[in-house]
Protein backbone atom coordinates (compact mmCIF):
# COMPACT_ATOMS: atom_id res chain seq x y z
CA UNK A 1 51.53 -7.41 12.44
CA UNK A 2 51.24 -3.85 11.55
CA UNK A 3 49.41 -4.84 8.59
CA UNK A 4 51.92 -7.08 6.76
CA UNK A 5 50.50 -10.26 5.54
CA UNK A 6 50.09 -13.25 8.04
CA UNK A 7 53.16 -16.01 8.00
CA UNK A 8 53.28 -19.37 8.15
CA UNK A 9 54.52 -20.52 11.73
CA UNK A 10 53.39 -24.11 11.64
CA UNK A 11 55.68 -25.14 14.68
CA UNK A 12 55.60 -28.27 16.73
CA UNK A 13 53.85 -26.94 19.80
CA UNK A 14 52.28 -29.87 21.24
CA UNK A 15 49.11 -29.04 23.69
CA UNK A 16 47.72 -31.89 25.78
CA UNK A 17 43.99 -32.38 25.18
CA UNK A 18 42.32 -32.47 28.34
CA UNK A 19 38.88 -33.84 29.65
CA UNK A 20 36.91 -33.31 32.20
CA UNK A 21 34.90 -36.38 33.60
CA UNK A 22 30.78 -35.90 34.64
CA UNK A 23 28.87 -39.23 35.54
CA UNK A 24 26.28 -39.23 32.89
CA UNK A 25 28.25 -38.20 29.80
CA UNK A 26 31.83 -38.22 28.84
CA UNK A 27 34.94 -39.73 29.37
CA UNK A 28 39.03 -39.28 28.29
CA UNK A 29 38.28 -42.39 25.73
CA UNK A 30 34.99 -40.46 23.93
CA UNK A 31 37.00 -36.77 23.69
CA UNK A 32 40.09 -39.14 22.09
CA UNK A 33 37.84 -40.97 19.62
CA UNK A 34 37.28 -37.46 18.24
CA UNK A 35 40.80 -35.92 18.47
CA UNK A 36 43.56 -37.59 15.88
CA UNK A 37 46.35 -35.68 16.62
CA UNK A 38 48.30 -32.26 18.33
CA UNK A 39 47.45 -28.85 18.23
CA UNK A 40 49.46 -26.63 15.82
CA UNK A 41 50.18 -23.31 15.46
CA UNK A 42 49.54 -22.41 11.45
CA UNK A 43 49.61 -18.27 11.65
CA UNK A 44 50.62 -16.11 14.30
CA UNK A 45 51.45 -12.27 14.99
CA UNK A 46 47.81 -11.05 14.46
CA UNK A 47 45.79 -8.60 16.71
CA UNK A 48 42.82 -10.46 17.51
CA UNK A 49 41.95 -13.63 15.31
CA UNK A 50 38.11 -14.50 14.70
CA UNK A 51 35.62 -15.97 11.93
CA UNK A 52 37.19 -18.86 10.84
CA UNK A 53 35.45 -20.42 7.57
CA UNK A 54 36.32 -22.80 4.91
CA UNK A 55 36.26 -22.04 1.28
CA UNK A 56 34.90 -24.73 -1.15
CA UNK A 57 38.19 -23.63 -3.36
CA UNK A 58 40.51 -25.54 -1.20
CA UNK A 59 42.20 -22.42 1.40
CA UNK A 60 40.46 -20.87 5.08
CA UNK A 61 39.63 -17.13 5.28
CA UNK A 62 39.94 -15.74 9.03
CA UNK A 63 39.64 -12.21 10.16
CA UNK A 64 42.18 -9.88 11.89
CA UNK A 65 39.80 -7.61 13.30
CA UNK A 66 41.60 -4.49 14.62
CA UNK A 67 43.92 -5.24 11.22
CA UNK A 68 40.86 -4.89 8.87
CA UNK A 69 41.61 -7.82 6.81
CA UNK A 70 40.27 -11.09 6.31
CA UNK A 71 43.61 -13.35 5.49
CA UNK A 72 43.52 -16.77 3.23
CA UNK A 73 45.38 -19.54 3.91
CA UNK A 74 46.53 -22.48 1.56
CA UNK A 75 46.60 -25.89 2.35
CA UNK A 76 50.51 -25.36 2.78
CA UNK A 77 49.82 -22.99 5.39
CA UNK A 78 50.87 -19.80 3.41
CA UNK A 79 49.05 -16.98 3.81
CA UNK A 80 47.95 -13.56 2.93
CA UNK A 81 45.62 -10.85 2.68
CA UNK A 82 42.52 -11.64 0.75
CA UNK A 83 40.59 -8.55 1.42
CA UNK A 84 41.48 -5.45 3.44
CA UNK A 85 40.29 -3.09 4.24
CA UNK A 86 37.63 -5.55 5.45
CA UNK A 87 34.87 -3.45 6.64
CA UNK A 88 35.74 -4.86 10.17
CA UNK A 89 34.62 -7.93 9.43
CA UNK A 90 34.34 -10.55 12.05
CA UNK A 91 32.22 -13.99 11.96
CA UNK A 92 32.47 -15.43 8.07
CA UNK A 93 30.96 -18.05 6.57
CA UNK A 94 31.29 -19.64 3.13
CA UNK A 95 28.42 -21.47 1.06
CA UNK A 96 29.39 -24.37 -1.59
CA UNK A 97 28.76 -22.16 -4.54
CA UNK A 98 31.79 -20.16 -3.33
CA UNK A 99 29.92 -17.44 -1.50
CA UNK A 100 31.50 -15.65 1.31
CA UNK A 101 29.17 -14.14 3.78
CA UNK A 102 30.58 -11.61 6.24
CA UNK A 103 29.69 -9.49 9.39
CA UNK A 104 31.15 -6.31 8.90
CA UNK A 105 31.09 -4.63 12.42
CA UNK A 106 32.57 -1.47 11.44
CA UNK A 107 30.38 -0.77 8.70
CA UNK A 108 27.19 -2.27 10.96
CA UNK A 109 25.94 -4.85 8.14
CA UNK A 110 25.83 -8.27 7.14
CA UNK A 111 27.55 -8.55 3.14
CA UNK A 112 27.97 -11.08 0.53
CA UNK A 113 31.81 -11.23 -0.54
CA UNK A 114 33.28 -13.00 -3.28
CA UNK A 115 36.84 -13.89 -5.14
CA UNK A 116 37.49 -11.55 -8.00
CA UNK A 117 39.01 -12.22 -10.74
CA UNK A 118 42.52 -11.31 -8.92
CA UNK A 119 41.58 -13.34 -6.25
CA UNK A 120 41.08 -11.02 -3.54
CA UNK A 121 37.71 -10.64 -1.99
CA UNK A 122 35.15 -8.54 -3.46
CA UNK A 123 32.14 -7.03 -2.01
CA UNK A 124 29.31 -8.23 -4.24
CA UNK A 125 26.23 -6.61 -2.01
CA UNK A 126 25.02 -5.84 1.42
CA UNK A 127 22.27 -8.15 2.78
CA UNK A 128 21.54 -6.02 5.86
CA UNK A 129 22.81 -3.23 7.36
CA UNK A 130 18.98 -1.40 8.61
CA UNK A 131 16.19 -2.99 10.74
CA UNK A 132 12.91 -0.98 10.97
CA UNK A 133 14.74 2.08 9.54
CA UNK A 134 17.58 2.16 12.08
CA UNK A 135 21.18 0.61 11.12
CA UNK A 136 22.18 -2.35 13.07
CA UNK A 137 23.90 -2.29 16.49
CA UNK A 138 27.41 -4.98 15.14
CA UNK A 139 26.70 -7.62 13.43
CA UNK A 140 28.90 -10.08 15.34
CA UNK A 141 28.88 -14.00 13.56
CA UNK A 142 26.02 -15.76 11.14
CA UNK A 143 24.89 -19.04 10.61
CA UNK A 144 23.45 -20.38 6.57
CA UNK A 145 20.42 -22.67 6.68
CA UNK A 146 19.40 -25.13 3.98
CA UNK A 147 16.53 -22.55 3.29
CA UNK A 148 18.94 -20.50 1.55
CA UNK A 149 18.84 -18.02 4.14
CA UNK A 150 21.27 -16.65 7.27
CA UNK A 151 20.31 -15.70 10.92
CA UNK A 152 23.12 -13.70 12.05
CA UNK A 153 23.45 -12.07 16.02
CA UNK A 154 23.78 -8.48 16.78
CA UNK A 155 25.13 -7.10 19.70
CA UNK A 156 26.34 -3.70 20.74
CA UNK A 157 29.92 -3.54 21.94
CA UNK A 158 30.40 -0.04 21.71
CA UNK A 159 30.20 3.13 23.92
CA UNK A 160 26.97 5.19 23.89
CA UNK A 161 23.61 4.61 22.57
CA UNK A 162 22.73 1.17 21.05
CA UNK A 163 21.12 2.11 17.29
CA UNK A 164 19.00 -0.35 17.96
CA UNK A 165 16.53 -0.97 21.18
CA UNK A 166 17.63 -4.57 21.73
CA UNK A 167 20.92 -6.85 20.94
CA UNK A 168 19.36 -9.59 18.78
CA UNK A 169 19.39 -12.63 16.21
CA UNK A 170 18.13 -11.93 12.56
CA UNK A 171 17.16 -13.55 9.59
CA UNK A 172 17.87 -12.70 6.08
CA UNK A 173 15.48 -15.06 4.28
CA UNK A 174 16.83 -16.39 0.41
CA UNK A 175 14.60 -13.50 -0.97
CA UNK A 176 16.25 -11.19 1.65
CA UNK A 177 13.46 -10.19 3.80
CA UNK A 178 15.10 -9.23 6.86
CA UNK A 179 13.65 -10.07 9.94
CA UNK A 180 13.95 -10.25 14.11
CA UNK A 181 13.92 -13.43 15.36
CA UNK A 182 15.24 -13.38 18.44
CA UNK A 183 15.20 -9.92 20.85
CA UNK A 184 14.82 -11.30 25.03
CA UNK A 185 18.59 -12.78 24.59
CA UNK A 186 21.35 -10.15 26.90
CA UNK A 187 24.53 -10.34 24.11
CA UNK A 188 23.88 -12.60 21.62
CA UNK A 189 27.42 -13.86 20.19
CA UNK A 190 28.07 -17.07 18.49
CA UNK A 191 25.19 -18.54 16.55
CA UNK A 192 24.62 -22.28 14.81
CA UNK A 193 22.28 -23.89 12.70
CA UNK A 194 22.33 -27.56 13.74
CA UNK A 195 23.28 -30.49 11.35
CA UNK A 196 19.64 -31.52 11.13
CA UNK A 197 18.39 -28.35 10.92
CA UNK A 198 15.92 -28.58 13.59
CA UNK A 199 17.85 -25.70 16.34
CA UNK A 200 19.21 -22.51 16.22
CA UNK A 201 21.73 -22.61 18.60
CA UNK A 202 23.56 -19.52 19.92
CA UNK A 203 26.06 -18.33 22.79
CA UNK A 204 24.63 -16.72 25.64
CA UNK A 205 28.04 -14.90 26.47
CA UNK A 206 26.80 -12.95 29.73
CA UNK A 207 25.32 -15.73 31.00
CA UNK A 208 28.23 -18.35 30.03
CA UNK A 209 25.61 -20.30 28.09
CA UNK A 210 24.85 -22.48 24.91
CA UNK A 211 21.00 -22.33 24.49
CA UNK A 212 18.78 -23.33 21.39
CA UNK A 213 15.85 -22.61 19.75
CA UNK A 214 13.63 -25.16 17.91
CA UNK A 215 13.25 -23.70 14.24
CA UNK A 216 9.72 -24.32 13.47
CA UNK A 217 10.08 -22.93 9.84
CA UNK A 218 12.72 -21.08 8.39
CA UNK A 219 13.15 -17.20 10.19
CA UNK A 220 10.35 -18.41 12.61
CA UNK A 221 11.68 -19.88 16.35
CA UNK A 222 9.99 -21.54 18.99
CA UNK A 223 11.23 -21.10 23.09
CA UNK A 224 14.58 -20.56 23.98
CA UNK A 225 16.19 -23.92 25.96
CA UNK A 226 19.55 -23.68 28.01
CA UNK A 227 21.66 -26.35 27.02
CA UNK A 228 25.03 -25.93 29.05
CA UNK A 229 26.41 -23.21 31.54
CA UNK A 230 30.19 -22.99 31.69
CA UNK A 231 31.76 -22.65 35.34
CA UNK A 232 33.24 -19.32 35.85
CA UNK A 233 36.25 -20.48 37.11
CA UNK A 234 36.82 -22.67 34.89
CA UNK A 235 35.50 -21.97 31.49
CA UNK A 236 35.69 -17.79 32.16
CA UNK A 237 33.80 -15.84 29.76
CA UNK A 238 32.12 -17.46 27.09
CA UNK A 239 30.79 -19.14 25.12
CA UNK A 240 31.90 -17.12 21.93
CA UNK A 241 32.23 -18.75 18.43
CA UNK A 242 30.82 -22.55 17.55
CA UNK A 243 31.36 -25.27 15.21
CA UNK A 244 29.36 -28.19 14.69
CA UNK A 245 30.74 -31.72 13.39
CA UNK A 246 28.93 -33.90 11.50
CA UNK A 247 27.25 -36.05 14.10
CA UNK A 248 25.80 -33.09 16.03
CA UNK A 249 29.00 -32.85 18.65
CA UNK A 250 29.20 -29.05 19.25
CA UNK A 251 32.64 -27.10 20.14
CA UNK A 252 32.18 -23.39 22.00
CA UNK A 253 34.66 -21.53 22.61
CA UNK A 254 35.51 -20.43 26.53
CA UNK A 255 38.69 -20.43 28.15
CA UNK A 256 39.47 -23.78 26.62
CA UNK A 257 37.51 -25.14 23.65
CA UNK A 258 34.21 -27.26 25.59
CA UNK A 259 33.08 -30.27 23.63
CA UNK A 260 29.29 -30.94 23.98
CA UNK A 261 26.75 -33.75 22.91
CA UNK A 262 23.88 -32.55 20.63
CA UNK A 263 22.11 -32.54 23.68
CA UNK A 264 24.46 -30.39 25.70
CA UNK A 265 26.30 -32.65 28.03
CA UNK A 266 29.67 -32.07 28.29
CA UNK A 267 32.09 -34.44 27.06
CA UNK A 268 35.54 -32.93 27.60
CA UNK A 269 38.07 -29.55 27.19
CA UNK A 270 40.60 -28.89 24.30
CA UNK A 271 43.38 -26.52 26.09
CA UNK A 272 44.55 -23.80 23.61
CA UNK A 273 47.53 -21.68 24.35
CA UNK A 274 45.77 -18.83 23.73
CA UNK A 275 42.16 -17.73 24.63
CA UNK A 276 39.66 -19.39 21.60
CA UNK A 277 37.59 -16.72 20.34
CA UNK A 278 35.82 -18.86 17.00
CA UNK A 279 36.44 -22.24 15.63
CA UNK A 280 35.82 -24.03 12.30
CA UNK A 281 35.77 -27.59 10.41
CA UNK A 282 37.72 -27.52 7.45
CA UNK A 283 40.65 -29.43 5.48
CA UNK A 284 40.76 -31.16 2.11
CA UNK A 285 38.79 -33.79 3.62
CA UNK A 286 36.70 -31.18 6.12
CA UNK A 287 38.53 -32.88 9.23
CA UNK A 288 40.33 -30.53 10.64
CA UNK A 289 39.29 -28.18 13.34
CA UNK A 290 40.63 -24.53 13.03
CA UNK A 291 40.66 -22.38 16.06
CA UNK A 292 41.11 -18.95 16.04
CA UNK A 293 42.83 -17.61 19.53
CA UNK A 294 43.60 -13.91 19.98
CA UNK A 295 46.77 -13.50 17.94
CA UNK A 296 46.88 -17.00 16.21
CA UNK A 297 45.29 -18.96 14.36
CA UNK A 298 45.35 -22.98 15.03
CA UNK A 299 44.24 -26.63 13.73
CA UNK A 300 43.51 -29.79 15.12
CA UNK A 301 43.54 -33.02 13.21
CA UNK A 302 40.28 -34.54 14.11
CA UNK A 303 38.90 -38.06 13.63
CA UNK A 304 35.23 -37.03 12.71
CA UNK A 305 34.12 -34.54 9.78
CA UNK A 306 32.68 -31.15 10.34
CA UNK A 307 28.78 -30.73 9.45
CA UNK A 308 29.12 -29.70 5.33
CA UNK A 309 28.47 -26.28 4.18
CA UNK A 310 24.99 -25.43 2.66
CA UNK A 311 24.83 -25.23 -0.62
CA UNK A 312 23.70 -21.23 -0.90
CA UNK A 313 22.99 -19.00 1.03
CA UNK A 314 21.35 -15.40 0.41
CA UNK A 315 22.57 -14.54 -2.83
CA UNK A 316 22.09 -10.80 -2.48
CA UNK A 317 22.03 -10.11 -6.22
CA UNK A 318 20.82 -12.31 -9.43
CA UNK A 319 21.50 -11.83 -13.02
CA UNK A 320 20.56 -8.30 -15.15
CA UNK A 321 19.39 -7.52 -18.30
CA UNK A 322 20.09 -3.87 -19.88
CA UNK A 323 17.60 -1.71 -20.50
CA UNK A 324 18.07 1.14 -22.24
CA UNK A 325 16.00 4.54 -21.27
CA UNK A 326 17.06 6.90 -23.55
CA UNK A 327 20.84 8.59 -22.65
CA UNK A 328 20.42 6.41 -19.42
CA UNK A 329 21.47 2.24 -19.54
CA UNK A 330 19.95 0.50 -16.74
CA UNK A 331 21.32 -2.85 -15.18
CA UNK A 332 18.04 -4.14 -14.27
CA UNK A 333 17.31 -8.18 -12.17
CA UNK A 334 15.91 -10.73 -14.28
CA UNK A 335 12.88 -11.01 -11.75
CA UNK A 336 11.82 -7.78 -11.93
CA UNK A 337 9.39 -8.36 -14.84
CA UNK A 338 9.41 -5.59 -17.67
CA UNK A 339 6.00 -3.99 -18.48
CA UNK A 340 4.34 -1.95 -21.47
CA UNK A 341 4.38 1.88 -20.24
CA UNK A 342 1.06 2.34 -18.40
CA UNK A 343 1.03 5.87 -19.98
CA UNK A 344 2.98 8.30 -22.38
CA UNK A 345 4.45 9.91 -19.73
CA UNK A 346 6.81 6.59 -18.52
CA UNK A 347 10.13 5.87 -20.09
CA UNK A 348 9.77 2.40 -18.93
CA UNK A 349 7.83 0.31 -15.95
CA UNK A 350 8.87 -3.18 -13.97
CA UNK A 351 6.81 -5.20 -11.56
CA UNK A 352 9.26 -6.44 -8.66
CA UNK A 353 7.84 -9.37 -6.91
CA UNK A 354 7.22 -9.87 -3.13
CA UNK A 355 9.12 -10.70 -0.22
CA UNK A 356 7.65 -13.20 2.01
CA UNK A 357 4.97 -11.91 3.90
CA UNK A 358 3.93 -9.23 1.55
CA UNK A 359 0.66 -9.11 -0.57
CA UNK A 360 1.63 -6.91 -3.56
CA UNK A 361 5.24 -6.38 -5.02
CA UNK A 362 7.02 -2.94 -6.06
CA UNK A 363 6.89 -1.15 -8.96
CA UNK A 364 10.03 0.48 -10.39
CA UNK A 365 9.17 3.47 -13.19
CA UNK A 366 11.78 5.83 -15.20
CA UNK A 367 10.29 8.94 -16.25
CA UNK A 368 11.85 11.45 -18.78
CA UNK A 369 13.45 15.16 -18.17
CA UNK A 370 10.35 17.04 -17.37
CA UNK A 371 10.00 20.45 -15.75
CA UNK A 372 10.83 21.64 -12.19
CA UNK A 373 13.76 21.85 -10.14
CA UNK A 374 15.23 19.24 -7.64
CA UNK A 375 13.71 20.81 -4.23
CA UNK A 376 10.22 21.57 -6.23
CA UNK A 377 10.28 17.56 -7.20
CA UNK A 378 11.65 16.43 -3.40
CA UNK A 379 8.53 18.68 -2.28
CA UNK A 380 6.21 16.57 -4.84
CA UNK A 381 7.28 13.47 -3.90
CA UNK A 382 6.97 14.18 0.01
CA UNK A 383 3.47 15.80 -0.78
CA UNK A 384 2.61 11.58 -1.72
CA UNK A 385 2.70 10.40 1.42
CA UNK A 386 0.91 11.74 4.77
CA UNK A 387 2.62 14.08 7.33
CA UNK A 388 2.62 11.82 10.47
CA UNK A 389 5.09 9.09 10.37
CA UNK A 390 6.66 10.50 7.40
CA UNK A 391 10.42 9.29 7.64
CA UNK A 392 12.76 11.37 5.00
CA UNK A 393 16.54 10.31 3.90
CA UNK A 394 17.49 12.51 1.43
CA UNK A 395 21.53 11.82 -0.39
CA UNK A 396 23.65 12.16 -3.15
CA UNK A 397 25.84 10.07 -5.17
CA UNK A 398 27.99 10.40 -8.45
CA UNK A 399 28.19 7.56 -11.10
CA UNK A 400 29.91 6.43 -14.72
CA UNK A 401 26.54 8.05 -15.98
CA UNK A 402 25.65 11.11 -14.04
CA UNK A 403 25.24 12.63 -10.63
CA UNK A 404 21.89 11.76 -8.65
CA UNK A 405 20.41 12.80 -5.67
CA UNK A 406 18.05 10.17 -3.72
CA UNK A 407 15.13 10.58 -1.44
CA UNK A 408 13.81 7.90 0.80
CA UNK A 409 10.72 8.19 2.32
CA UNK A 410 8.79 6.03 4.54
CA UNK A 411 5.55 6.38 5.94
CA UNK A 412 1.45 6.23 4.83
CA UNK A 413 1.60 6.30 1.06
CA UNK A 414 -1.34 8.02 -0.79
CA UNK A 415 -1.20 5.37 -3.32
CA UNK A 416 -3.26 6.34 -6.56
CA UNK A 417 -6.62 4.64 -7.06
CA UNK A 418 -8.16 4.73 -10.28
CA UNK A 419 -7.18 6.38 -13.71
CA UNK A 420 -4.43 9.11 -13.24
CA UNK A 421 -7.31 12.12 -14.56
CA UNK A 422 -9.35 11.52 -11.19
CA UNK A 423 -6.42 12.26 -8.83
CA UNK A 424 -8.03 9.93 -6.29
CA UNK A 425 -5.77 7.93 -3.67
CA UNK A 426 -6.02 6.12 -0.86
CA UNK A 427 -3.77 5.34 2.11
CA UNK A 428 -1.38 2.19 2.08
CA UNK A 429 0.68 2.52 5.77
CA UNK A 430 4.06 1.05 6.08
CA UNK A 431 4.92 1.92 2.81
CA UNK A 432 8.46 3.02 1.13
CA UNK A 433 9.40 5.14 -2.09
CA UNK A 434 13.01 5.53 -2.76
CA UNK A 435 13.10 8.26 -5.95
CA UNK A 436 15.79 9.21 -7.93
CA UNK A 437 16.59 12.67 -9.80
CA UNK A 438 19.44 11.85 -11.87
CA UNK A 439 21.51 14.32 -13.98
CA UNK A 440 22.73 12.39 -16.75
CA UNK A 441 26.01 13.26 -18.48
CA UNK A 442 24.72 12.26 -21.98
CA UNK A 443 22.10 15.60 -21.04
CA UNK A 444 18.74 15.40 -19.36
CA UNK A 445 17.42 14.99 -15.86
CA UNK A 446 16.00 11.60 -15.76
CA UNK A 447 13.75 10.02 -12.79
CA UNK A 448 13.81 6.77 -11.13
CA UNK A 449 11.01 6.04 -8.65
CA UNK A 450 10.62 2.76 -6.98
CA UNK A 451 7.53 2.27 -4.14
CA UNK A 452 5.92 -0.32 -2.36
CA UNK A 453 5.41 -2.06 0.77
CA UNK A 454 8.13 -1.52 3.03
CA UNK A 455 9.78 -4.89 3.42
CA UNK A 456 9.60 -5.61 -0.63
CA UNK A 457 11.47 -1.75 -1.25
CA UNK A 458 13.73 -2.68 1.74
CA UNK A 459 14.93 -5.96 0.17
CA UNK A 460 15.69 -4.29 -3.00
CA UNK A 461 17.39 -0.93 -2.07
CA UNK A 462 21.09 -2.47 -2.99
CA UNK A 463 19.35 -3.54 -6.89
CA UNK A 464 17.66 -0.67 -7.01
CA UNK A 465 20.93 2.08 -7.07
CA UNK A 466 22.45 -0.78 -8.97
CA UNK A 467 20.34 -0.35 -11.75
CA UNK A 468 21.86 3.05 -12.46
CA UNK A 469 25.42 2.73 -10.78
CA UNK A 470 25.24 4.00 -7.57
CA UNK A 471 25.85 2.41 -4.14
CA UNK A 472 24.72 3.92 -0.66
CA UNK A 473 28.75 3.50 0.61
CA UNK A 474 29.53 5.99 -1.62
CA UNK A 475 26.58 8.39 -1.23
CA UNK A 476 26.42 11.95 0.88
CA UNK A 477 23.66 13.66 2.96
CA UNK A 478 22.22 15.76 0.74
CA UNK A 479 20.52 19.19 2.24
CA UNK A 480 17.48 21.32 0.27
């Protein structure tokens, strides 16, 4: 397509819908009870089609991978781009508040989207892009629970090194503690929360297999189960994308589109002229099947709903208040409750609250210009934490406000015990201090210092440079 917007090629290419018989579960009548009509083309002359998802506006986002756009399409079947570049993105997924939730391979993270008000796609913040301080391998497709939260796979397509030591599921719980659920799986593609809510299923692609996991709580699995194993002949490689309809009847996509009971037995195969790579339920009345196929993108009339969207899923950012520090104006979350200055010496202090699993929260302080140049600070802040294990990031950004340079360290904090005057710590491991010198244009060298445990500063880090302006996309290494 060369990067011209998708048309409309709704043609009258009729595909037969095929079944395959097996003794204990399926036959041409139960595939036809689900099928209402032909295939039909609806957009062609892509690259390579994925992520199918239905917006609760009325219109279907897909992605054109290698075209780095993620294209809209109206219930008329026109078309066109609704956000490119699109960060690579691949699996999407939409939310009934009008969230859009995206895996953007290229940029190795998982990121909330939304409509602006020109109604192309925004990005609003990034939910995950690190696990245990190393970015992820390629986030490939995601799945929204009723928790309010996403597991979403991660596999490594690439040449070289894998960032990561395994190819695994995640979960990026509603407070958006990011955690490994799932790392003994070779290639983990597709990926389903089931209508009930009780599995997490996901495609096995190596293997040709659906399997599932019983979710015992929300981010928390119990032992994997093989459901179905395509033939190699037949089905090829696969299973990639899933869809679910609203009775629990799963469609994976292999050479043809399988059809499976809840249970995994196979009730029939949906030829497609071209190989499926994702699939979605969608339509004004969320019957229609859209399948994405290498170049094209396709729907099928069906005679049974899809499973309905959650109603939210991670939201990635909440409502801020402005707080004024001085020549600096800070955008600061509603949560993060605003505290009397512990001492003269504090501009202004905020308790953030913990992540799941946490004891204690963060605290986020502003201090005024004092004395001392940037490496002399750096060199104070590194002195707080103890040599061994001590992970350092150091970068720079530029904002409306001022320029900044950011250090991130990670490691044994010698957290301060007692009143300031008896300079007494003691060690907190797995701790995480991202601090801020930032070189305001109104005059002054202000500093912003957030630290805590590791998982609560890790949730935050996206708030945190939104408080004064800056985002980590737009940041440089930064040398002493």
């Amino acid at each position: 397509m060369n990067g011209h917007p998708a048309h409309c090629l709704r043609s009258a290419l009729l595909f037969a819908v095929t079944c395959l018989l097996l003794p204990l579960n399926g036959s041409a009548a139960e595939l036809s009870e689900l099928v209402a009509g032909d295939l039909t083309k609806v957009v062609g002359d892509c690259r390579f089609t994925e992520g199918p998802a239905w917006h609760p506006d009325g219109y279907l986002l897909f992605s054109d991978i290698p075209n780095e756009r993620i294209i809209k399409v109206n219930p008329d079947g026109s078309s066109s781009d609704w956000m490119k570049p699109s960060g690579g993105a691949n699996g999407l997924m939409c939310d009934l508040a009008g969230n859009v939730y995206a895996c953007q391979g290229s940029e190795q993270r998982v990121s909330l989207l939304r409509s602006g008000d020109d109604g192309l796609g925004q990005l609003v913040s990034v939910l995950a892009s690190k696990y245990d301080g190393k970015v992820l391998n390629k986030p490939n497709d995601l799945a929204i629970d009723s928790a309010g939260g996403l597991y979403f796979t991660d596999p490594f397509y690439s040449q070289g090194e894998p960032p990561q030591p395994v190819e695994g599921v995640y979960y990026v719980s509603k407070s958006g503690k990011v955690t490994r659920v799932v790392d003994g799986l070779p290639r983990p593609n597709g990926v389903l929360v089931s209508p009930d809510g009780a599995y997490l299923y996901v495609a096995n692609i190596n293997e040709r297999q659906v399997v599932r996991y019983p979710i015992e709580e929300a981010g928390k699995l119990g032992a994997v189960e093989v459901l179905f194993t395509g033939e190699e002949e037949l089905d090829g490689r696969g299973p990639d994308g899933m869809a679910f309809d609203e009775n629990g009847t799963l469609y994976a996509t292999y050479k043809k589109l399988v059809v499976l009971s809840y249970e995994g037995d196979l009730i029939g195969r949906i030829d497609v002229p071209e190989k499926p790579a994702n699939c979605a339920f969608g339509g004004t009345d969320n019957r229609t099947l859209f399948i994405t196929a290498r170049t094209s993108l396709y729907s099928l009339p069906m005679s049974v709903a899809g499973m309905a969207l959650q109603a939210n899923g991670p939201s990635g950012t909440e409502k801020t208040r402005e707080v004024k520090a001085e020549k600096l104006t800070l955008q600061v979350p509603e949560s993060w409750e605003q505290q009397e200055p512990s001492n003269n010496l504090r501009l202004a202090q905020f308790a953030i609250p913990p992540v799941e699993g946490d004891e204690e929260g963060a605290e986020l302080v502003v201090f005024p210009p004092f004395g001392g140049s940037i490496p002399q600070n750096i060199q104070r802040w590194i002195g707080q934490f103890e040599n061994q294990g001590l992970r350092t990031t150091m970068t720079k950004g530029t904002t409306e406000q001022g320029d900044y340079v950011l250090v991130d360290l990670q490691g044994t904090y010698r957290k301060p015990d007692g009143p300031p005057f008896l300079r007494r710590t003691k060690p907190a491991p797995n701790y995480r201090m991202m601090a801020v010198i930032f070189s305001a244009k109104a005059g002054g060298n202000y500093f912003l210092k957030v630290t805590g445990p590791k998982a609560t500063v890790e949730s935050i880090t996206d708030a945190f440079r939104a408080t004064f302006g800056g985002k980590a996309a737009d940041e440089s290494e930064y040398e002493l």
